[in-house]
ModelCIF file with pLDDT and N, C-alpha, C, O atoms, coordinates in Angstrom:
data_MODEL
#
_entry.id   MODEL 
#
_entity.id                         1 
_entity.type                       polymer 
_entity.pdbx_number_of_molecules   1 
#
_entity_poly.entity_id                      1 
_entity_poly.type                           'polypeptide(L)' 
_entity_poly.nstd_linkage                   no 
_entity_poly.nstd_monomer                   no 
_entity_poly.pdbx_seq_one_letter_code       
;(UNK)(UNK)(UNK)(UNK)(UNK)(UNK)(UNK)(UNK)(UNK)(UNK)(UNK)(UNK)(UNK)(UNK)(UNK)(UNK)
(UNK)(UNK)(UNK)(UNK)(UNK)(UNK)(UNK)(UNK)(UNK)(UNK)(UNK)(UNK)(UNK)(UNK)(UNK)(UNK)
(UNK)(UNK)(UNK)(UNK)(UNK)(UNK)(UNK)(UNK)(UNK)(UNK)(UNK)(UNK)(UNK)(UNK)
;
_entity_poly.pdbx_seq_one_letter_code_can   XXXXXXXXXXXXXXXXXXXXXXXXXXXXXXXXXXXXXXXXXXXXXX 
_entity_poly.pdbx_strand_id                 A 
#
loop_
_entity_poly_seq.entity_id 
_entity_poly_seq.num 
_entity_poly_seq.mon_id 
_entity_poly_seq.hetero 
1 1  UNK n 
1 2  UNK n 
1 3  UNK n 
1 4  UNK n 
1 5  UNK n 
1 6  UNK n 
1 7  UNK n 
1 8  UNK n 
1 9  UNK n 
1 10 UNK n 
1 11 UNK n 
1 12 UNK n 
1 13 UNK n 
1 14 UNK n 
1 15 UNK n 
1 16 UNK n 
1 17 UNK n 
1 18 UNK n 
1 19 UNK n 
1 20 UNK n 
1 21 UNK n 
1 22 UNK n 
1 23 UNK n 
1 24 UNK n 
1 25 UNK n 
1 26 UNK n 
1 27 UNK n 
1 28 UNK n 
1 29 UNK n 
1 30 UNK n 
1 31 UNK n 
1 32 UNK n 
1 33 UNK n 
1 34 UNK n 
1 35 UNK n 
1 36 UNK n 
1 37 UNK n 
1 38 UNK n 
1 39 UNK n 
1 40 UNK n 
1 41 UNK n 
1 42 UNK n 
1 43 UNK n 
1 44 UNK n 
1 45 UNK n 
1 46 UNK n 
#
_struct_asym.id          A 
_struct_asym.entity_id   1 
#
loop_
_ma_qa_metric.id 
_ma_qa_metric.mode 
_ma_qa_metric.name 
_ma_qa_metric.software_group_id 
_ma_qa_metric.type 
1 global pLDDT . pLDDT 
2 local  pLDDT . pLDDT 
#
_ma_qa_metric_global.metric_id      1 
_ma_qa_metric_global.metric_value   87.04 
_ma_qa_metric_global.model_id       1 
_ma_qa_metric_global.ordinal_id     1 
#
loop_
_ma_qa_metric_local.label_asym_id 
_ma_qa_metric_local.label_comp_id 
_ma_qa_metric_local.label_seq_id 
_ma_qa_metric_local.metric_id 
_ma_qa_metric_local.metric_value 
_ma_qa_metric_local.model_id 
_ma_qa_metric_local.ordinal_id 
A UNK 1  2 89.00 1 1  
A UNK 2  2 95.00 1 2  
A UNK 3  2 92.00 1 3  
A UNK 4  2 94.00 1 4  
A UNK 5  2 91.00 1 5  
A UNK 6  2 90.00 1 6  
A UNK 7  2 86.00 1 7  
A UNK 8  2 88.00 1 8  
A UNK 9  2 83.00 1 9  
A UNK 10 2 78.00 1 10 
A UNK 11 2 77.00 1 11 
A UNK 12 2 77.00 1 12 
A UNK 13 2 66.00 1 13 
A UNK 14 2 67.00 1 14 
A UNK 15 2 66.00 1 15 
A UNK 16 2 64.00 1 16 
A UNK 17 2 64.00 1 17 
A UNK 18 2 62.00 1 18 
A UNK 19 2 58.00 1 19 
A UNK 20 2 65.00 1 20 
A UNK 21 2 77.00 1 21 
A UNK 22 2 83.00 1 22 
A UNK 23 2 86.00 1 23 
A UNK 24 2 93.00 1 24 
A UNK 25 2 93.00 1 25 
A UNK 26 2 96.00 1 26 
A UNK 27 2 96.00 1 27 
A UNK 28 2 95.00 1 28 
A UNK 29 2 95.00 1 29 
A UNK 30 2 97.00 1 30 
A UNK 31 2 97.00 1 31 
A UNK 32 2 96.00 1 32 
A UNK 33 2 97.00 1 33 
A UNK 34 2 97.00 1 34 
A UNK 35 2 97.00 1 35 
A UNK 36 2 97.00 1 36 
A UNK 37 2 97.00 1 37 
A UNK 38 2 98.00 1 38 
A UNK 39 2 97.00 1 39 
A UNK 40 2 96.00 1 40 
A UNK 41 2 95.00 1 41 
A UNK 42 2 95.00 1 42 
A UNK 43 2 95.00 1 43 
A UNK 44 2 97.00 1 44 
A UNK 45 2 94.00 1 45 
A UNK 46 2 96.00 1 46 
#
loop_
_atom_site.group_PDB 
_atom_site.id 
_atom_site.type_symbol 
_atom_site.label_atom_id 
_atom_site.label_alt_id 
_atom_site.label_comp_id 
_atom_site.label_asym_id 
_atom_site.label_entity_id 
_atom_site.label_seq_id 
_atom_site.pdbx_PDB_ins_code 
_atom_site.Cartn_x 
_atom_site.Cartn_y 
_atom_site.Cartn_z 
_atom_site.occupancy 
_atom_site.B_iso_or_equiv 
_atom_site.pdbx_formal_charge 
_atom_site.auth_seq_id 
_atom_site.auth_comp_id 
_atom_site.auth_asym_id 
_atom_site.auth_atom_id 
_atom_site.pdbx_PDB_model_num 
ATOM 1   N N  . UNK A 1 1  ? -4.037  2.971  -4.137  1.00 89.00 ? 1  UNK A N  1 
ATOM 2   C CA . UNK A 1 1  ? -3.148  1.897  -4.594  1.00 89.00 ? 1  UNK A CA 1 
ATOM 3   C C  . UNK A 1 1  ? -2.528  1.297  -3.342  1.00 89.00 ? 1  UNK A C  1 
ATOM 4   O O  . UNK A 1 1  ? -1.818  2.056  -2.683  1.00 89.00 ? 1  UNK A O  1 
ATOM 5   N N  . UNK A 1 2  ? -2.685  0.084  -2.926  1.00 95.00 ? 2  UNK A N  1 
ATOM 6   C CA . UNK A 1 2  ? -2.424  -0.289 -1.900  1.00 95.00 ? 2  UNK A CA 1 
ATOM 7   C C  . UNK A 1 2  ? -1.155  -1.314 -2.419  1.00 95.00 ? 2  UNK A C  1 
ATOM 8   O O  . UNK A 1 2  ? -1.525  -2.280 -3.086  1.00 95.00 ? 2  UNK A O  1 
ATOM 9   N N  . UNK A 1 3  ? -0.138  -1.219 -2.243  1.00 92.00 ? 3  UNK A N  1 
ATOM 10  C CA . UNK A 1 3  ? 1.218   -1.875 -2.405  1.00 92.00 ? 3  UNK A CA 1 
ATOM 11  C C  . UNK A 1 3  ? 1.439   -2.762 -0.839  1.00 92.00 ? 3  UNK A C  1 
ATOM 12  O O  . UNK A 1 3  ? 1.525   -2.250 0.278   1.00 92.00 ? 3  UNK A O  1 
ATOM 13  N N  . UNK A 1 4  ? 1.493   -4.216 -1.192  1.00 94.00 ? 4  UNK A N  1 
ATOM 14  C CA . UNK A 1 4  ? 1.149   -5.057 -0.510  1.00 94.00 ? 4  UNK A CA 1 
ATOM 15  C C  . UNK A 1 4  ? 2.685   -5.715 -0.045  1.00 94.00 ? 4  UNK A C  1 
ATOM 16  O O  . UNK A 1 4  ? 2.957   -6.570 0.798   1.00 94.00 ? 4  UNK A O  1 
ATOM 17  N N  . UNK A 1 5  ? 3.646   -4.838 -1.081  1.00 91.00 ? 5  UNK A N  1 
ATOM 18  C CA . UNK A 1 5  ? 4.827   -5.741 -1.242  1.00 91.00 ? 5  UNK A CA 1 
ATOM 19  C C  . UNK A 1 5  ? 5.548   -5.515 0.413   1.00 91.00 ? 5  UNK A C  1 
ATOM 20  O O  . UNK A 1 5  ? 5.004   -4.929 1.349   1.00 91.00 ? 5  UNK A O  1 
ATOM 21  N N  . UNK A 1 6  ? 7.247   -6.331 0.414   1.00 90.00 ? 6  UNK A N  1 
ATOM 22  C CA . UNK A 1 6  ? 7.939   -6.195 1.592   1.00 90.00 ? 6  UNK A CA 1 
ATOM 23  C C  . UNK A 1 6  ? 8.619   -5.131 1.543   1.00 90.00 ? 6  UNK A C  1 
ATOM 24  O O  . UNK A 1 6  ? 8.987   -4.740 0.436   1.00 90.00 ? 6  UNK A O  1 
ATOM 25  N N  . UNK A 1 7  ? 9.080   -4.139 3.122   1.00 86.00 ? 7  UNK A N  1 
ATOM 26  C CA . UNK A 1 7  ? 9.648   -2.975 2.667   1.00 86.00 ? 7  UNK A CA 1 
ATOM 27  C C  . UNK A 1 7  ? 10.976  -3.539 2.269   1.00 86.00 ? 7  UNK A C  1 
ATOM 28  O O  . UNK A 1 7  ? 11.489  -2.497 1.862   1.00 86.00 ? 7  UNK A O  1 
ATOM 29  N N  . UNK A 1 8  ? 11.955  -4.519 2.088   1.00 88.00 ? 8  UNK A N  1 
ATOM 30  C CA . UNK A 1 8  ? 13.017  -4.717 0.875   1.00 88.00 ? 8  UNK A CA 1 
ATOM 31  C C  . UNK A 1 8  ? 12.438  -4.238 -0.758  1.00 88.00 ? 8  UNK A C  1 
ATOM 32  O O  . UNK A 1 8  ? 12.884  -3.348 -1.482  1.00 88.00 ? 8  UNK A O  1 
ATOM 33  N N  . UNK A 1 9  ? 11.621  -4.915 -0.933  1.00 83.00 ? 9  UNK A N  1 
ATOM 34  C CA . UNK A 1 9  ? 10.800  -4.373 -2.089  1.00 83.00 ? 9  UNK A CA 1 
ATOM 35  C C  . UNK A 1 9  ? 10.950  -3.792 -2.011  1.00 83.00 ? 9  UNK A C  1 
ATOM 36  O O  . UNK A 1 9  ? 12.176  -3.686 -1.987  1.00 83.00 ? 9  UNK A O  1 
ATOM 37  N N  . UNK A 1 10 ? 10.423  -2.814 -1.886  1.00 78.00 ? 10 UNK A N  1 
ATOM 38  C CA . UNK A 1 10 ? 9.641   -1.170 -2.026  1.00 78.00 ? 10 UNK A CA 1 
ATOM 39  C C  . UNK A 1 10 ? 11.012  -0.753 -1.928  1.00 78.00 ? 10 UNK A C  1 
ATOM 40  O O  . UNK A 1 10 ? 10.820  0.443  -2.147  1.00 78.00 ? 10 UNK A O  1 
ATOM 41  N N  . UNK A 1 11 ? 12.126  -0.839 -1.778  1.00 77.00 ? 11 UNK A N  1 
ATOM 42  C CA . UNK A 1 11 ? 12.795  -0.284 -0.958  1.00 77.00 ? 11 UNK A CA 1 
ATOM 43  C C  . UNK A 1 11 ? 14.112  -0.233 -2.109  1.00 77.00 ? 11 UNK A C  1 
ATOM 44  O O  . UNK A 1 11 ? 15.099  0.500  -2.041  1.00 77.00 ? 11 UNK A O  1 
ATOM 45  N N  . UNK A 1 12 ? 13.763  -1.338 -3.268  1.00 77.00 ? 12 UNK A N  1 
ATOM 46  C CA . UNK A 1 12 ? 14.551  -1.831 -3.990  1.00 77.00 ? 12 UNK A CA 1 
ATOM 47  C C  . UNK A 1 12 ? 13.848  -1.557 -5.399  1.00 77.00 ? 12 UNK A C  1 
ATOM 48  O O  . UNK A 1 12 ? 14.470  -1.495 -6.460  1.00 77.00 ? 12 UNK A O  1 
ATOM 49  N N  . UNK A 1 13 ? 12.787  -1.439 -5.295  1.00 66.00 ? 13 UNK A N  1 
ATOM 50  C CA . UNK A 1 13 ? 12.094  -0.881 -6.890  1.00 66.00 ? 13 UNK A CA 1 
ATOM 51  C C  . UNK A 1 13 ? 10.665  0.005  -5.962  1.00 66.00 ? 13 UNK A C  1 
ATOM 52  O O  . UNK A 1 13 ? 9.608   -0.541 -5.647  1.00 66.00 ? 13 UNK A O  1 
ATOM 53  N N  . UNK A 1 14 ? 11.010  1.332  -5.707  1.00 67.00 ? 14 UNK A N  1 
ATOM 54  C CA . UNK A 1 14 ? 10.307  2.217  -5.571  1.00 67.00 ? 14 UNK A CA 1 
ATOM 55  C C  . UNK A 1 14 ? 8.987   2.651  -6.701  1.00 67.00 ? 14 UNK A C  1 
ATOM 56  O O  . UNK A 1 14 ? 9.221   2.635  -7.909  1.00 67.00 ? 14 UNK A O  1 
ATOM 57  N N  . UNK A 1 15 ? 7.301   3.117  -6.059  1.00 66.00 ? 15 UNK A N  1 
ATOM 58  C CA . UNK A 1 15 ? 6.565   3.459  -7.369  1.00 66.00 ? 15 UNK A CA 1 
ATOM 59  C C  . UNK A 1 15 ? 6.338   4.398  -6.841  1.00 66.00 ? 15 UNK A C  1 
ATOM 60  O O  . UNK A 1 15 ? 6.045   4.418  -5.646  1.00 66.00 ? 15 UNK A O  1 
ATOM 61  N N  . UNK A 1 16 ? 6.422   5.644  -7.728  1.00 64.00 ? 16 UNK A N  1 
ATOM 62  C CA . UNK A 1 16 ? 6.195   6.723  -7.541  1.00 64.00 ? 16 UNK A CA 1 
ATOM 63  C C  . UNK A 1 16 ? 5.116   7.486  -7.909  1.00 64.00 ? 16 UNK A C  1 
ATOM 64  O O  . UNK A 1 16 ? 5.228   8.594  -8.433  1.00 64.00 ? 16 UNK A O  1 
ATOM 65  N N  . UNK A 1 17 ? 3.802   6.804  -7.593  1.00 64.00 ? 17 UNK A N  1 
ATOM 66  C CA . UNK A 1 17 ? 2.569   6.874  -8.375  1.00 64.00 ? 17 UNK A CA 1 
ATOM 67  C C  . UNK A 1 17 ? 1.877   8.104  -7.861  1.00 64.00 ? 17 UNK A C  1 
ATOM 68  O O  . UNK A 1 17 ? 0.769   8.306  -8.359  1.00 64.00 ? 17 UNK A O  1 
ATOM 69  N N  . UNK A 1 18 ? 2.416   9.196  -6.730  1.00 62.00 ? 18 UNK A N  1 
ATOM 70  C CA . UNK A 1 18 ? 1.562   10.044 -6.425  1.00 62.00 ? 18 UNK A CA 1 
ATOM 71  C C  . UNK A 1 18 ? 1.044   11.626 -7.128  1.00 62.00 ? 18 UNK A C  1 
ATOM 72  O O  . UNK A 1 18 ? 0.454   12.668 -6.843  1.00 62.00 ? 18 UNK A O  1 
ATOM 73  N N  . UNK A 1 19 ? 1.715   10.947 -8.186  1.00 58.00 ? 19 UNK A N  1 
ATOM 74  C CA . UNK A 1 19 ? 1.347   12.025 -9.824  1.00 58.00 ? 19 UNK A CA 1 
ATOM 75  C C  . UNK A 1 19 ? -0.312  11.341 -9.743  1.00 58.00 ? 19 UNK A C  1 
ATOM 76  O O  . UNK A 1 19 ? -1.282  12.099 -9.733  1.00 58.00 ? 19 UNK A O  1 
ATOM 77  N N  . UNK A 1 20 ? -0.445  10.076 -9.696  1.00 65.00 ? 20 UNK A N  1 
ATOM 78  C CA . UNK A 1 20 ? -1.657  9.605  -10.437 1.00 65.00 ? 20 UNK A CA 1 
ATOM 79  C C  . UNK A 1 20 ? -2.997  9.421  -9.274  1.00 65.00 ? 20 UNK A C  1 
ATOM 80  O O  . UNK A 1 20 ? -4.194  9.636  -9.465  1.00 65.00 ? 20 UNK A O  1 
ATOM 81  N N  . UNK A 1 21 ? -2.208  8.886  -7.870  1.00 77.00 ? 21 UNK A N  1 
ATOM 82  C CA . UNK A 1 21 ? -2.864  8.331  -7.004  1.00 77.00 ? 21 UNK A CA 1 
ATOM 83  C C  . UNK A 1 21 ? -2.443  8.206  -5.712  1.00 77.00 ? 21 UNK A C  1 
ATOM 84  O O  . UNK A 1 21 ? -1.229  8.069  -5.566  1.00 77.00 ? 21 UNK A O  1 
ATOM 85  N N  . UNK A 1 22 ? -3.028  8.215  -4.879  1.00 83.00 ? 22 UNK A N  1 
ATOM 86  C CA . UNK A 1 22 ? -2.679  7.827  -3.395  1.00 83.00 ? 22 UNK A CA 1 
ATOM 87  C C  . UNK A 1 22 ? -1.998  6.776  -3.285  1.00 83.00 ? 22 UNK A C  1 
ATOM 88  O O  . UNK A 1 22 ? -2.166  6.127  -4.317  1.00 83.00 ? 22 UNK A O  1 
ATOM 89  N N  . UNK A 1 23 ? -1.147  6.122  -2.418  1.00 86.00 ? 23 UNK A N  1 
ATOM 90  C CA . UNK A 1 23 ? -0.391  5.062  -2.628  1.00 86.00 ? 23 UNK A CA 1 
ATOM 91  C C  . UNK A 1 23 ? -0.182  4.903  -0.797  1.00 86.00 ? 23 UNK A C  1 
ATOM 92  O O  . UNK A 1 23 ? 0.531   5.598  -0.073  1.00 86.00 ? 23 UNK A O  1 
ATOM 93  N N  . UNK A 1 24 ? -0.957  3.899  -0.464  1.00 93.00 ? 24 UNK A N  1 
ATOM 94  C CA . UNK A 1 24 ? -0.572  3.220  0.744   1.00 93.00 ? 24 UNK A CA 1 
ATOM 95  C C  . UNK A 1 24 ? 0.124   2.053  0.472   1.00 93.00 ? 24 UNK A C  1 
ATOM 96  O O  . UNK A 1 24 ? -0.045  1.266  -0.460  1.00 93.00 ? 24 UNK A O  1 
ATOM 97  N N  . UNK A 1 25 ? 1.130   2.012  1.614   1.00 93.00 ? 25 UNK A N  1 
ATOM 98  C CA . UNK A 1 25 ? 1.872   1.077  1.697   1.00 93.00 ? 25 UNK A CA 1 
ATOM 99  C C  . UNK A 1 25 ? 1.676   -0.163 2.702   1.00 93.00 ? 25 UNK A C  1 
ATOM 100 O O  . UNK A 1 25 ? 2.886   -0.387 2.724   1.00 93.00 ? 25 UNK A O  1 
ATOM 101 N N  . UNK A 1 26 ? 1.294   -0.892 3.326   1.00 96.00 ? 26 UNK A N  1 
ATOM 102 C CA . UNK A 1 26 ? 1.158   -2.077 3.700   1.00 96.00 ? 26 UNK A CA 1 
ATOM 103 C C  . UNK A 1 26 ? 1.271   -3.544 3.754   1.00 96.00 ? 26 UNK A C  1 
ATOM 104 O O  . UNK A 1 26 ? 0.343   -4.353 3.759   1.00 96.00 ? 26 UNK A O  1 
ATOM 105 N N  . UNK A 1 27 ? 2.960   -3.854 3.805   1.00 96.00 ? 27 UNK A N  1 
ATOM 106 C CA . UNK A 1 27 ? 3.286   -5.207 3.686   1.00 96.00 ? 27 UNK A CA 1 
ATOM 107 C C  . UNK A 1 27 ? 2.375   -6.331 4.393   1.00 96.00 ? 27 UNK A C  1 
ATOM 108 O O  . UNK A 1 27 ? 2.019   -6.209 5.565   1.00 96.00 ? 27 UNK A O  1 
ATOM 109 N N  . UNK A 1 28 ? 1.909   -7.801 3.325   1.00 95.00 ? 28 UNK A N  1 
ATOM 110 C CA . UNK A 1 28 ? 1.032   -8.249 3.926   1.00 95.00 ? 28 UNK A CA 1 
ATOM 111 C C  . UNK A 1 28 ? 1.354   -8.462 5.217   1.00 95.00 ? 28 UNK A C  1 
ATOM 112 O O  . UNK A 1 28 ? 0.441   -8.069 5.943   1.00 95.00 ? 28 UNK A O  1 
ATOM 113 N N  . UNK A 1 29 ? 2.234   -8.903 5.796   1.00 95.00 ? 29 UNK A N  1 
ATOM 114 C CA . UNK A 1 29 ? 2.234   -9.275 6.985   1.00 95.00 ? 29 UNK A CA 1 
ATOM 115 C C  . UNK A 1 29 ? 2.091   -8.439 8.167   1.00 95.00 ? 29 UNK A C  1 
ATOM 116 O O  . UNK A 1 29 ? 2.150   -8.962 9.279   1.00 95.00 ? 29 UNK A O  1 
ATOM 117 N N  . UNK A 1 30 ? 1.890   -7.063 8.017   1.00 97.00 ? 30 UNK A N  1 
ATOM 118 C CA . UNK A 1 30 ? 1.188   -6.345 9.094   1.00 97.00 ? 30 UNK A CA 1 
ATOM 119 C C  . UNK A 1 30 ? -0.354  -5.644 8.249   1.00 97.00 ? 30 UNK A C  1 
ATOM 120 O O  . UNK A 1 30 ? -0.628  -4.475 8.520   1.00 97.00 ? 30 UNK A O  1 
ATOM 121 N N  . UNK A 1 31 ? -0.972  -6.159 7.589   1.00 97.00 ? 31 UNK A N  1 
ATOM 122 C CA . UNK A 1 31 ? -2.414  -5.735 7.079   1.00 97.00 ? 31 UNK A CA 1 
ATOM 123 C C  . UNK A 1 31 ? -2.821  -6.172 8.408   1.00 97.00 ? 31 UNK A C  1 
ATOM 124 O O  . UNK A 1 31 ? -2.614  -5.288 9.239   1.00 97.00 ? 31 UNK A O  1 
ATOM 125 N N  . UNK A 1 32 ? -3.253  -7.075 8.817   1.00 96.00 ? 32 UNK A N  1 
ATOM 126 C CA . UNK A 1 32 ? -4.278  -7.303 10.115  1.00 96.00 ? 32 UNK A CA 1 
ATOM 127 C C  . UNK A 1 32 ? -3.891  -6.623 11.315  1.00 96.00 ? 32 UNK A C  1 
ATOM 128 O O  . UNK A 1 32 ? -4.493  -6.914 12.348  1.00 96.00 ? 32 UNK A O  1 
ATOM 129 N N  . UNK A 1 33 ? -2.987  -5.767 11.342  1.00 97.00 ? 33 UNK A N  1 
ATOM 130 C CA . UNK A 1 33 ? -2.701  -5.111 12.992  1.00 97.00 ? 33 UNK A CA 1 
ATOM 131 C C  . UNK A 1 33 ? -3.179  -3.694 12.074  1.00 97.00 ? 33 UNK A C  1 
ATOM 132 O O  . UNK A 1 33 ? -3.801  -2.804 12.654  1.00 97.00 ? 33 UNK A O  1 
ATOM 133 N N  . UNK A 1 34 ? -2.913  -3.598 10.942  1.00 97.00 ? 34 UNK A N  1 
ATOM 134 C CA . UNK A 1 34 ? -2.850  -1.666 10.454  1.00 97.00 ? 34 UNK A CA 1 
ATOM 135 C C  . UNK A 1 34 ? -4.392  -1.382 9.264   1.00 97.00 ? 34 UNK A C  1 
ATOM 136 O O  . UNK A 1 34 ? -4.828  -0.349 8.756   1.00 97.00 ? 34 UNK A O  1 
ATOM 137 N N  . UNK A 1 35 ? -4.888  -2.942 9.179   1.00 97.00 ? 35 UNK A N  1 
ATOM 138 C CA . UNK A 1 35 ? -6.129  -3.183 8.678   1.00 97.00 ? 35 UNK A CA 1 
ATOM 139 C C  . UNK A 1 35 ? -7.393  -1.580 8.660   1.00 97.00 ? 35 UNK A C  1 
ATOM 140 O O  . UNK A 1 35 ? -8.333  -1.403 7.885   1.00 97.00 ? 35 UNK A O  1 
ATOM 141 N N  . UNK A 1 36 ? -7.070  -0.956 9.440   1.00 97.00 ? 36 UNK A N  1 
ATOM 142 C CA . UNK A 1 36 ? -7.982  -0.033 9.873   1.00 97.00 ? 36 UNK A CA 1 
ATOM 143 C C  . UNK A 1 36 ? -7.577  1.325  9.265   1.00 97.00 ? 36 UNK A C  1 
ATOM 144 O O  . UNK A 1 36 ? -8.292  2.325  9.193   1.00 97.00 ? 36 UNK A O  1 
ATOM 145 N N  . UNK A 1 37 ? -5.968  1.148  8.726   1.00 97.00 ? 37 UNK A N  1 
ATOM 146 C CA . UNK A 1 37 ? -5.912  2.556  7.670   1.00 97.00 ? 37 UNK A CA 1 
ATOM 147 C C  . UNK A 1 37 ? -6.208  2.387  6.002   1.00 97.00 ? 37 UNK A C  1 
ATOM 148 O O  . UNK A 1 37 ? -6.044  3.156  5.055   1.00 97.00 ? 37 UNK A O  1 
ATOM 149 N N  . UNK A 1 38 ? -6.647  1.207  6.097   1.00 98.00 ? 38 UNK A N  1 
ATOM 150 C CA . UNK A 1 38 ? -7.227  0.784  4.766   1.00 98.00 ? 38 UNK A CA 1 
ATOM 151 C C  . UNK A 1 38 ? -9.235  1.202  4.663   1.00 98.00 ? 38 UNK A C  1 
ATOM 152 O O  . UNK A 1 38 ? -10.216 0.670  5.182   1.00 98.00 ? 38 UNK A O  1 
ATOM 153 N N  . UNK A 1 39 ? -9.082  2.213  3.864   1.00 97.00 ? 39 UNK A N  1 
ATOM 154 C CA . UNK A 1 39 ? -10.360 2.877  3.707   1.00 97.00 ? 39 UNK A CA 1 
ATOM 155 C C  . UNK A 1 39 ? -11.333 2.093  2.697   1.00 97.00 ? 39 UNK A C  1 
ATOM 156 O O  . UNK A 1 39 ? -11.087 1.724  1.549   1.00 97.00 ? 39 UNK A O  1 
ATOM 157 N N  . UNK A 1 40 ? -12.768 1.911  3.617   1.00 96.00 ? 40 UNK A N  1 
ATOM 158 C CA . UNK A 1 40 ? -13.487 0.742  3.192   1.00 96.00 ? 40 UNK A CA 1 
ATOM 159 C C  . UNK A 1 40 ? -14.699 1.813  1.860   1.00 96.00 ? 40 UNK A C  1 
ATOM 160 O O  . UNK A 1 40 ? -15.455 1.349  1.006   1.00 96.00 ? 40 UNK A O  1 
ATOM 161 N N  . UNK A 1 41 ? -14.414 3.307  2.211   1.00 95.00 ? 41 UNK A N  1 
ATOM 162 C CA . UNK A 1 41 ? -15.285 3.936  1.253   1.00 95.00 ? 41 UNK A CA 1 
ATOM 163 C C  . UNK A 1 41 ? -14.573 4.680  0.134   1.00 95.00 ? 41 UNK A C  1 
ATOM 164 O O  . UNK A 1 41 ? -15.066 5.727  -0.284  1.00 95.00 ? 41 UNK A O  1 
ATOM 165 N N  . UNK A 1 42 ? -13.341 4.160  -0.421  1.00 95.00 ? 42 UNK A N  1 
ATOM 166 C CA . UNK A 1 42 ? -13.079 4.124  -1.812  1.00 95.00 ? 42 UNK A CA 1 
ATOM 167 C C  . UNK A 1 42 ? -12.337 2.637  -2.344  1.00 95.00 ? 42 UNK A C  1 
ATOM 168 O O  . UNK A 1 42 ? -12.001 1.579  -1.811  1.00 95.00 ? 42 UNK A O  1 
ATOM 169 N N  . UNK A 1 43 ? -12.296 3.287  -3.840  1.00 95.00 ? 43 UNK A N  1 
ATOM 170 C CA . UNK A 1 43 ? -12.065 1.727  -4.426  1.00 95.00 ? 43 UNK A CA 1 
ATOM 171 C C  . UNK A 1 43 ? -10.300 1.323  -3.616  1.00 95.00 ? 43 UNK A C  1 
ATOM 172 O O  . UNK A 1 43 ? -9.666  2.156  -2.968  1.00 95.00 ? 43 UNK A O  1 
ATOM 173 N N  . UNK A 1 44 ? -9.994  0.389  -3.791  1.00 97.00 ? 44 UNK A N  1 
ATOM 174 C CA . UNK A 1 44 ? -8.518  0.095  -3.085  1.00 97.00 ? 44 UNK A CA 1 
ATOM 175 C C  . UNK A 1 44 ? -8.342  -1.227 -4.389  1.00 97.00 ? 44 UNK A C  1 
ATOM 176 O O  . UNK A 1 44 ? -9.114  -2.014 -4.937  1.00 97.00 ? 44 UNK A O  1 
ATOM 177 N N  . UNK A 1 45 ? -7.324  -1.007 -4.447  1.00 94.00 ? 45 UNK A N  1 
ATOM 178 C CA . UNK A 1 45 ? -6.626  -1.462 -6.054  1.00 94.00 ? 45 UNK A CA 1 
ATOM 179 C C  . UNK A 1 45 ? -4.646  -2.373 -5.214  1.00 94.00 ? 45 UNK A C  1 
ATOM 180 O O  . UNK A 1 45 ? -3.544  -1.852 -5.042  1.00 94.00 ? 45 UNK A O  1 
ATOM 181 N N  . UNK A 1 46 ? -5.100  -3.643 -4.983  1.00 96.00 ? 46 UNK A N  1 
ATOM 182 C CA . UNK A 1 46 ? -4.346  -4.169 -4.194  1.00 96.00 ? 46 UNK A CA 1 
ATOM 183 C C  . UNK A 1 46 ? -3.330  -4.592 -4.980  1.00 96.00 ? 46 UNK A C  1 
ATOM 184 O O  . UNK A 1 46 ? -2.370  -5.183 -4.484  1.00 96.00 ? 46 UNK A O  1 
#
């Protein structure tokens, strides 16, 4: 589960999904510098 939101977000309505799933965090605006901890061999649910 890739949560795309800003850390205010996240920060302000927390998901606590790691009962269900992995949960990376990555506000869009640093995806292209951290692009590379986003794993290209499972599904990613943005």
């Amino acid at each position: 589960f890739l949560d795309v939101r800003s850390y205010p977000e996240v920060e302000s309505l927390q998901l606590k999904l790691e009962y269900h799933i992995e949960v990376l965090h990555i506000p869009i605006d640093e995806i292209p510098d951290r692009i590379g901890e986003i794993p290209r061999d499972r599904m990613v649910g943005i």
